[in-house]
Protein backbone atom coordinates (compact mmCIF):
# COMPACT_ATOMS: atom_id res chain seq x y z
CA UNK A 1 -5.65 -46.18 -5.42
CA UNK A 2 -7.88 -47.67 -2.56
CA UNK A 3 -8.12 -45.27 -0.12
CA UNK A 4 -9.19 -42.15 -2.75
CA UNK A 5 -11.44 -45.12 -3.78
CA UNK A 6 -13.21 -45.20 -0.09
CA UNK A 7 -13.08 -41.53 -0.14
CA UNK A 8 -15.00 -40.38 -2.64
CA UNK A 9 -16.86 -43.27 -3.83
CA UNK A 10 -14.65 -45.17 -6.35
CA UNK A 11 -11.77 -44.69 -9.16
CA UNK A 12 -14.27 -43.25 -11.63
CA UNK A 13 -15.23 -40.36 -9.66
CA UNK A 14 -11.89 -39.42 -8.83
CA UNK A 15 -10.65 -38.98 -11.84
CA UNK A 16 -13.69 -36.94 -12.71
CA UNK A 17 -11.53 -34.29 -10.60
CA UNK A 18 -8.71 -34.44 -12.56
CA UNK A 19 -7.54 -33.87 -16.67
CA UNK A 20 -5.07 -34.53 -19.20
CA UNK A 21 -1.74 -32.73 -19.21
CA UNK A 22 -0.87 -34.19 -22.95
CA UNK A 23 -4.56 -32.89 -24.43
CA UNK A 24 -6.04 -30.90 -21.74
CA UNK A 25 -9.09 -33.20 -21.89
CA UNK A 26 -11.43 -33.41 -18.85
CA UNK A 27 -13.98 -36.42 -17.91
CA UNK A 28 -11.61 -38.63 -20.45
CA UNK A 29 -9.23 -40.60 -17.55
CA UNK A 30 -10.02 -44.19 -16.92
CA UNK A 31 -8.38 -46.63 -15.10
CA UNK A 32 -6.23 -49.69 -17.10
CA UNK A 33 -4.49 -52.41 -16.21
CA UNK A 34 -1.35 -50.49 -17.02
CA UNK A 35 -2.03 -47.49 -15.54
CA UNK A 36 -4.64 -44.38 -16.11
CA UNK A 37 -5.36 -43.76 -19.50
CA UNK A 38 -6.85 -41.17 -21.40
CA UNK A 39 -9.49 -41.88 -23.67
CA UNK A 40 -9.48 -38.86 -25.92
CA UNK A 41 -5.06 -38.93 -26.71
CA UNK A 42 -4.17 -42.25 -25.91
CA UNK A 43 -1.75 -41.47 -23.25
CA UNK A 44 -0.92 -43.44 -20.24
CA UNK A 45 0.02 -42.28 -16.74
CA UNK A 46 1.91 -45.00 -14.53
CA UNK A 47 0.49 -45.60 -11.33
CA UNK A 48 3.54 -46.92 -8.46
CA UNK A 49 2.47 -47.70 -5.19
CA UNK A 50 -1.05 -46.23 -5.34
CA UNK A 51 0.68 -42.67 -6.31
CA UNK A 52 -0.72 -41.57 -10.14
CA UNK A 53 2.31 -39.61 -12.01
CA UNK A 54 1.25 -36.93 -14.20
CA UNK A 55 4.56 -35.56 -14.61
CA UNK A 56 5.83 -35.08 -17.90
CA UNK A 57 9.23 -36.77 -19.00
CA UNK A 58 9.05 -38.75 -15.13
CA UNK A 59 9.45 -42.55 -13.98
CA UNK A 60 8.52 -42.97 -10.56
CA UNK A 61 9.18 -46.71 -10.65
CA UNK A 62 12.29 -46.03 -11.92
CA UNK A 63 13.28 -43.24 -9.63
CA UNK A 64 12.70 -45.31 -6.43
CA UNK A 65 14.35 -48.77 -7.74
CA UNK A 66 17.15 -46.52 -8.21
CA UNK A 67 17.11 -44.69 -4.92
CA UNK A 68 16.32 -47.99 -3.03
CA UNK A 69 19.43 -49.93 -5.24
CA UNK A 70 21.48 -47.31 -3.69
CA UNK A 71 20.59 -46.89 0.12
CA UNK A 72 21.62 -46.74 2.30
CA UNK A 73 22.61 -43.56 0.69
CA UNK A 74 26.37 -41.47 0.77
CA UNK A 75 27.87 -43.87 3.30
CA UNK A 76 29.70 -46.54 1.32
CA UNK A 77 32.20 -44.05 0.37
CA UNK A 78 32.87 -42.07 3.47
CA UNK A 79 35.26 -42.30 6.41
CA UNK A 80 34.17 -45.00 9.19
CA UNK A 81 33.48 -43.08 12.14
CA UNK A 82 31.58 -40.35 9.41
CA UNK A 83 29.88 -43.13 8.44
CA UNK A 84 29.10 -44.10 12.20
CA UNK A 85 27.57 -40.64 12.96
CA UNK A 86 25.37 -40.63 9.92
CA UNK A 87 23.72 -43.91 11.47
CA UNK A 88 23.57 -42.09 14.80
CA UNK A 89 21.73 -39.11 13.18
CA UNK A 90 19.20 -41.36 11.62
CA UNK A 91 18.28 -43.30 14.80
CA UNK A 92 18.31 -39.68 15.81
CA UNK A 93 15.48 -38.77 13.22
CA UNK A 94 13.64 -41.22 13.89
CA UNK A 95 13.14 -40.75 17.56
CA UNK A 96 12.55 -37.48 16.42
CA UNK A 97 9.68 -37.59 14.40
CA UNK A 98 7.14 -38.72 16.40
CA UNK A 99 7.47 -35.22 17.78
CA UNK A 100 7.63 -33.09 14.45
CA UNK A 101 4.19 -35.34 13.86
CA UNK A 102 2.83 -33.70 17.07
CA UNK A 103 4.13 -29.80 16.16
CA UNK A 104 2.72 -30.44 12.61
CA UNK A 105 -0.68 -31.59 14.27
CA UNK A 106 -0.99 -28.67 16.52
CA UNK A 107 -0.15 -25.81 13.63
CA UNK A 108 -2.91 -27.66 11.42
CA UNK A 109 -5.17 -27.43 14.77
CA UNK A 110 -4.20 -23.49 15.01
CA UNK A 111 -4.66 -23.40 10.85
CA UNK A 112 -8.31 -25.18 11.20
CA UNK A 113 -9.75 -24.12 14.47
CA UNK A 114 -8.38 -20.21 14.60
CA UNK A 115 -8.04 -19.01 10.85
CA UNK A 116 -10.11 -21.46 8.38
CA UNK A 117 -13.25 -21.52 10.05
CA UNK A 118 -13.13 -17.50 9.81
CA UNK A 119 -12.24 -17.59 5.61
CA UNK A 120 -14.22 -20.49 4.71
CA UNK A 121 -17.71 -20.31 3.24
CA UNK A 122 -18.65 -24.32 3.47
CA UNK A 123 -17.57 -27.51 4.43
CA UNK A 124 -14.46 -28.59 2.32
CA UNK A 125 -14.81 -31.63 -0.21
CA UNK A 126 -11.87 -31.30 -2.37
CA UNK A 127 -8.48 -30.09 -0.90
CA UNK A 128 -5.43 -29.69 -3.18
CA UNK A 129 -2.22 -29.89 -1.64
CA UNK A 130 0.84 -28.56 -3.47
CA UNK A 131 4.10 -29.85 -2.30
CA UNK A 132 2.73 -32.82 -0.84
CA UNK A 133 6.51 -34.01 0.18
CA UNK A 134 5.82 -37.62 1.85
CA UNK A 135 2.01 -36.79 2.91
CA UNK A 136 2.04 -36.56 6.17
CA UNK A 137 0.12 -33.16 5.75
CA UNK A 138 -2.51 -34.53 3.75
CA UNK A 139 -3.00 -36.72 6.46
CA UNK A 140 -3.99 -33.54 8.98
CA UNK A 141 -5.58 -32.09 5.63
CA UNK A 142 -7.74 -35.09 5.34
CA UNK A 143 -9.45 -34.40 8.76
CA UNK A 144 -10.67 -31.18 7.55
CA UNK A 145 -11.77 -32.47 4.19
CA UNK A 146 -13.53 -35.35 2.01
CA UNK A 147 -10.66 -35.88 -0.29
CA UNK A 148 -7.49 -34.50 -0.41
CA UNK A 149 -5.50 -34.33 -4.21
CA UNK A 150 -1.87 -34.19 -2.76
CA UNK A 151 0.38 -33.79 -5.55
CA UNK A 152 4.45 -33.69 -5.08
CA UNK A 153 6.61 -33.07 -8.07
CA UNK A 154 9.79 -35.66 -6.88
CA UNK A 155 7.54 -38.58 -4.87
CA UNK A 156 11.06 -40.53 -4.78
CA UNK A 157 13.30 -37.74 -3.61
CA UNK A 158 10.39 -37.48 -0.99
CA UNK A 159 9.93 -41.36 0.51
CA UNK A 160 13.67 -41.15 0.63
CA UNK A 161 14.08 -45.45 -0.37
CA UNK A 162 10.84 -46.12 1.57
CA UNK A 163 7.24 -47.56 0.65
CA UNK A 164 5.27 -45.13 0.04
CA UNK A 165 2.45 -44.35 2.44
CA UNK A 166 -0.48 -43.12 1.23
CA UNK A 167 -3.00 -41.67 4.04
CA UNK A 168 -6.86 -42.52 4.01
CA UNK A 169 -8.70 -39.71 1.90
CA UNK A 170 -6.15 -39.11 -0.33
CA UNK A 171 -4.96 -39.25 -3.47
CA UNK A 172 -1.36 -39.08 -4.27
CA UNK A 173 -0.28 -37.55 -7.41
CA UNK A 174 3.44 -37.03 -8.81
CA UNK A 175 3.28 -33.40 -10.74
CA UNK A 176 4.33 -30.11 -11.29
CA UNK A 177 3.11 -27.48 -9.69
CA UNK A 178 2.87 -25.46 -13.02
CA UNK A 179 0.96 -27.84 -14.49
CA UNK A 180 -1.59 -29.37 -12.61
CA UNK A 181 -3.47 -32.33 -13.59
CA UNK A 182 -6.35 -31.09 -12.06
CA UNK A 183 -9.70 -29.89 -13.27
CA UNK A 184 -10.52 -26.02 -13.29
CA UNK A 185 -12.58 -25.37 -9.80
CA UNK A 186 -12.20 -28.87 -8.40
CA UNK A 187 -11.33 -27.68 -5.02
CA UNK A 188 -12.44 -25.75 -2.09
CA UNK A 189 -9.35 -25.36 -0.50
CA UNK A 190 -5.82 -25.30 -2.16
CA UNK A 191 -2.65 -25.34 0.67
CA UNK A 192 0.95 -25.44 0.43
CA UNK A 193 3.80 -25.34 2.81
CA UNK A 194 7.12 -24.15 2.05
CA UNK A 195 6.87 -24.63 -1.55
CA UNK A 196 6.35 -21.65 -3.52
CA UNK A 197 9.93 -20.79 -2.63
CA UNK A 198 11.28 -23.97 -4.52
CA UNK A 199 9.39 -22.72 -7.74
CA UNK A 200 11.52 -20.77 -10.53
CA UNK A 201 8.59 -19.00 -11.44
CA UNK A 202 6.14 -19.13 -8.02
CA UNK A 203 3.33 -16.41 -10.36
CA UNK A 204 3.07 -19.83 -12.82
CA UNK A 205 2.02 -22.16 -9.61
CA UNK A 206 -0.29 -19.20 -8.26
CA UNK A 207 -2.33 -19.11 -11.24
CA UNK A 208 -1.98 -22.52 -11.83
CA UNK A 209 -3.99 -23.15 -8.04
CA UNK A 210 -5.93 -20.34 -8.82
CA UNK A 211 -7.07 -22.12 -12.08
CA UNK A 212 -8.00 -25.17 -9.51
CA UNK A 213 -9.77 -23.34 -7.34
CA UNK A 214 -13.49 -22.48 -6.40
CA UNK A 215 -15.10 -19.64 -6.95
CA UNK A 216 -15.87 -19.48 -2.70
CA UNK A 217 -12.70 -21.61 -2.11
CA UNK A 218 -9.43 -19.73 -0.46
CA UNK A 219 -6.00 -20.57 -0.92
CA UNK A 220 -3.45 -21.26 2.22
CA UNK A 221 0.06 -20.72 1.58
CA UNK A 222 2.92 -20.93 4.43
CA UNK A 223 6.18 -19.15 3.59
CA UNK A 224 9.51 -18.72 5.23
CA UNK A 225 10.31 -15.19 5.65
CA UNK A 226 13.87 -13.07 6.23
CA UNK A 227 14.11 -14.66 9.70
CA UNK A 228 13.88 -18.43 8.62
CA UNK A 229 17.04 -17.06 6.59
CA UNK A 230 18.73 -16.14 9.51
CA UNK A 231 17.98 -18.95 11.43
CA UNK A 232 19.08 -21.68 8.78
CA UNK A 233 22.15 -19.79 8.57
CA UNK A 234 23.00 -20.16 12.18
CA UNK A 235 22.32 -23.82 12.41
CA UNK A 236 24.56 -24.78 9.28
CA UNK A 237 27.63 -24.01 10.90
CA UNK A 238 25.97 -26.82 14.17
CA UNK A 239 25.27 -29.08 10.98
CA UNK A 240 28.68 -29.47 9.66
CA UNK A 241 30.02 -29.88 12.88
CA UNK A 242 28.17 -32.78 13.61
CA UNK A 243 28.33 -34.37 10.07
CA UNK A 244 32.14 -33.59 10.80
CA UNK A 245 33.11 -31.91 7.67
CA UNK A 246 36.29 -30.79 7.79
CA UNK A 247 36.30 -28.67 5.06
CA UNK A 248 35.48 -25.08 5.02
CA UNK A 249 34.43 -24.49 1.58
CA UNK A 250 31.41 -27.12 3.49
CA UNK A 251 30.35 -25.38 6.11
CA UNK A 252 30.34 -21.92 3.85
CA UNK A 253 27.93 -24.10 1.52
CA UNK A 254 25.63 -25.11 4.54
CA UNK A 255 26.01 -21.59 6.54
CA UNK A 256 24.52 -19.65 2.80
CA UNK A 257 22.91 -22.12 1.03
CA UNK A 258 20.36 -20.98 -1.49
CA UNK A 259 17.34 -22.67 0.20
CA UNK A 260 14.72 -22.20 -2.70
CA UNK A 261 15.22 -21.22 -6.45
CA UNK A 262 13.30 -17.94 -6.30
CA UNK A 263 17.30 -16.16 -5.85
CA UNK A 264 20.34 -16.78 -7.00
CA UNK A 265 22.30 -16.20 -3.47
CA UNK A 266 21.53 -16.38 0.15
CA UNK A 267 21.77 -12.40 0.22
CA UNK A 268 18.79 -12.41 -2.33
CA UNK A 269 16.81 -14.65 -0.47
CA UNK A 270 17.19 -12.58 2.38
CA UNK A 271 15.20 -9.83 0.87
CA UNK A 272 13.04 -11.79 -1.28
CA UNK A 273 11.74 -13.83 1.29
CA UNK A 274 10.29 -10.88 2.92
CA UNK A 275 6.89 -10.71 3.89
CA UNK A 276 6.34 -7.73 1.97
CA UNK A 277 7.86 -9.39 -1.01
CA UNK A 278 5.53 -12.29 -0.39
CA UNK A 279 2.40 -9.94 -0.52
CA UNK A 280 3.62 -8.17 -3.15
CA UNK A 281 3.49 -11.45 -5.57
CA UNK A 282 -0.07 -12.17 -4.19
CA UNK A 283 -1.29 -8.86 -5.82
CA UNK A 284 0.49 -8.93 -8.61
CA UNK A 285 -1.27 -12.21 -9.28
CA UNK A 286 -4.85 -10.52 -8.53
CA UNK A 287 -5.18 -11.91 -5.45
CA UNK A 288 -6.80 -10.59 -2.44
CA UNK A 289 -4.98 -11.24 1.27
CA UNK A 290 -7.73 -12.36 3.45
CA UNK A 291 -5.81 -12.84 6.54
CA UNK A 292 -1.87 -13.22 7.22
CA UNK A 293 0.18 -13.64 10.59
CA UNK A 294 3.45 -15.41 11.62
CA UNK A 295 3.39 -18.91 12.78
CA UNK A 296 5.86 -21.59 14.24
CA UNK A 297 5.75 -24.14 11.11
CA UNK A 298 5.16 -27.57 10.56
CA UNK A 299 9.22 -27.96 10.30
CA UNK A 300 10.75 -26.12 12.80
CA UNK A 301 13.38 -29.23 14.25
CA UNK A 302 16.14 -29.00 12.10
CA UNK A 303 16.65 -32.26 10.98
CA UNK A 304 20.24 -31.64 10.25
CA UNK A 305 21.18 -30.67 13.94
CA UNK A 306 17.98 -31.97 15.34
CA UNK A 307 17.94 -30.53 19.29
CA UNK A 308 20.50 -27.65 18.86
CA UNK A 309 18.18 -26.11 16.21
CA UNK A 310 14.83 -26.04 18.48
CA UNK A 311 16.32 -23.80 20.85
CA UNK A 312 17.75 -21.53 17.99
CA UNK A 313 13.89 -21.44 15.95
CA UNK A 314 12.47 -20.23 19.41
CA UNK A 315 14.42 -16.53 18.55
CA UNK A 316 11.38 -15.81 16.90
CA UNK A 317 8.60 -17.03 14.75
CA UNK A 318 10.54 -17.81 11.11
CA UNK A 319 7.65 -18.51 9.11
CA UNK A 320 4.41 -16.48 8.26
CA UNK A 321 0.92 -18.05 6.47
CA UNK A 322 -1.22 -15.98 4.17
CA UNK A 323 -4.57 -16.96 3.40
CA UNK A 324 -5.94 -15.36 -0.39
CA UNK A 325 -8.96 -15.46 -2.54
């Protein structure tokens, strides 16, 4: 954990931030040789590649030296010249990413400059991140903040068979989103992107980061909406194509794909992801919208179909941020 270390001053007050999902226990977490212990249960928390798992029931060591035993991943059973273009879309990604990196850099620019310094009270020292994914957005949170606690419930899903890089000011930790290892009004500001979607139960996670947060702290959330919808369903069809599935019970699973796990069917999620909808569940967990508008998104490239889906996201502005309190 040595770059939370340089950012706030050393192990111990890190895990000052944070308590213990077994007991609840705050102030109790030191640092072992095995791991991060609490001192008031007994339990231990495994610590992989600088990332701290406070997930119950979870093996991050376990889950990558699976995924790693196994990459590269889905082609040793496929057709040759499948396998061929699934090489040629990773080369493809890759060239890509340095400019997702630069669109992700410029919405956290818009996020910062245009709409945070209007909410925000103070400085922020302590940003939680929900649905960390491979931290590349704590990174751009870090620049706003002393420390960000990025927390991603699959870590090993996430660094897809890949070290895991952890940015400078922050500290990476494997949990749920319903039950945050994290200390009640630890941070200042509490961000997520795309994630409340993927919850069963987003009102849990809400008052979970509510829990977390401040008293003069805001939350950021970025949602897709009804048009994100649209749009993913008119670049599965370009996906399958290009993965060259021939079968049509395929491209009917990419084309209405439940995308999250708030619906049961594409249909649903068409009017649950409605910005109304998306209010509505702010109020009904008592909070108050301080400012909303649409926004581009940090990923608007379709990895899938990569340049055919820029074009397509253009249409119109698919995803929308609220900012609440």
């Amino acid at each position: 954990m040595e770059n939370g270390c340089e950012a706030a001053g050393g192990l111990p007050q890190l895990l000052s931030l944070l308590r213990c999902i077994e007991c609840g226990a705050v102030g109790q977490l030191a640092y072992l040789r095995s791991g991060v212990s609490c001192l008031q249960c007994g339990h231990t928390y495994e610590v992989f590649e600088d990332v701290l798992v406070m997930r119950r029931g979870y093996r991050l060591g376990d889950a990558v030296r699976d995924l790693r035993r196994g990459s590269p991943r889905g082609l040793a059973h496929r057709r040759r010249l499948v396998a061929a273009v699934d090489r040629w879309r990773r080369r493809r990604f890759e060239a890509a990413r340095g400019k997702l990196d630069e669109l992700r850099r410029r919405q956290f620019e818009h996020l910062t400059k245009s709409v945070l310094v209007k909410v925000l009270a103070r400085p922020v020292e302590v940003a939680l991140e929900i649905g960390a994914g491979s931290f590349a957005q704590a990174a751009e949170l870090a620049k706003v903040s002393e420390l960000v606690l990025a927390t991603e419930y699959d870590v090993a899903a996430r660094s897809d068979g890949r070290p895991i890089a952890v940015p400078q000011h922050v500290m990476p930790i494997c949990a749920d989103a319903r039950e945050l290892p994290v200390r009640d009004a630890a941070a200042d500001l509490v961000f997520s992107s795309n994630v409340l979607e993927h919850i069963p139960n987003p009102q849990d996670a809400l008052r979970e980061g509510k829990r977390c947060l401040a008293k003069d702290g805001v939350m950021v959330h970025i949602l897709p909406t009804t048009a994100c919808r649209v749009r993913t369903a008119l670049t599965g069809p370009l996906s399958s194509l290009l993965q060259m599935d021939p079968r049509l019970s395929g491209l009917w699973q990419r084309t209405f794909a439940v995308h999250g796990a708030v619906a049961r069917s594409y249909w649903e999620e068409l009017r649950l992801f409605s910005v109304r909808r998306w209010r509505a569940l702010f109020r009904e967990c008592g909070f108050t919208i301080v400012d909303e508008g649409p926004m581009i998104g940090f990923w608007s490239a379709n990895y899938d179909v990569d340049w055919a889906a820029t074009p397509l996201f253009w249409l119109g502005r698919s995803e929308h941020y609220f900012v609440v309190a």
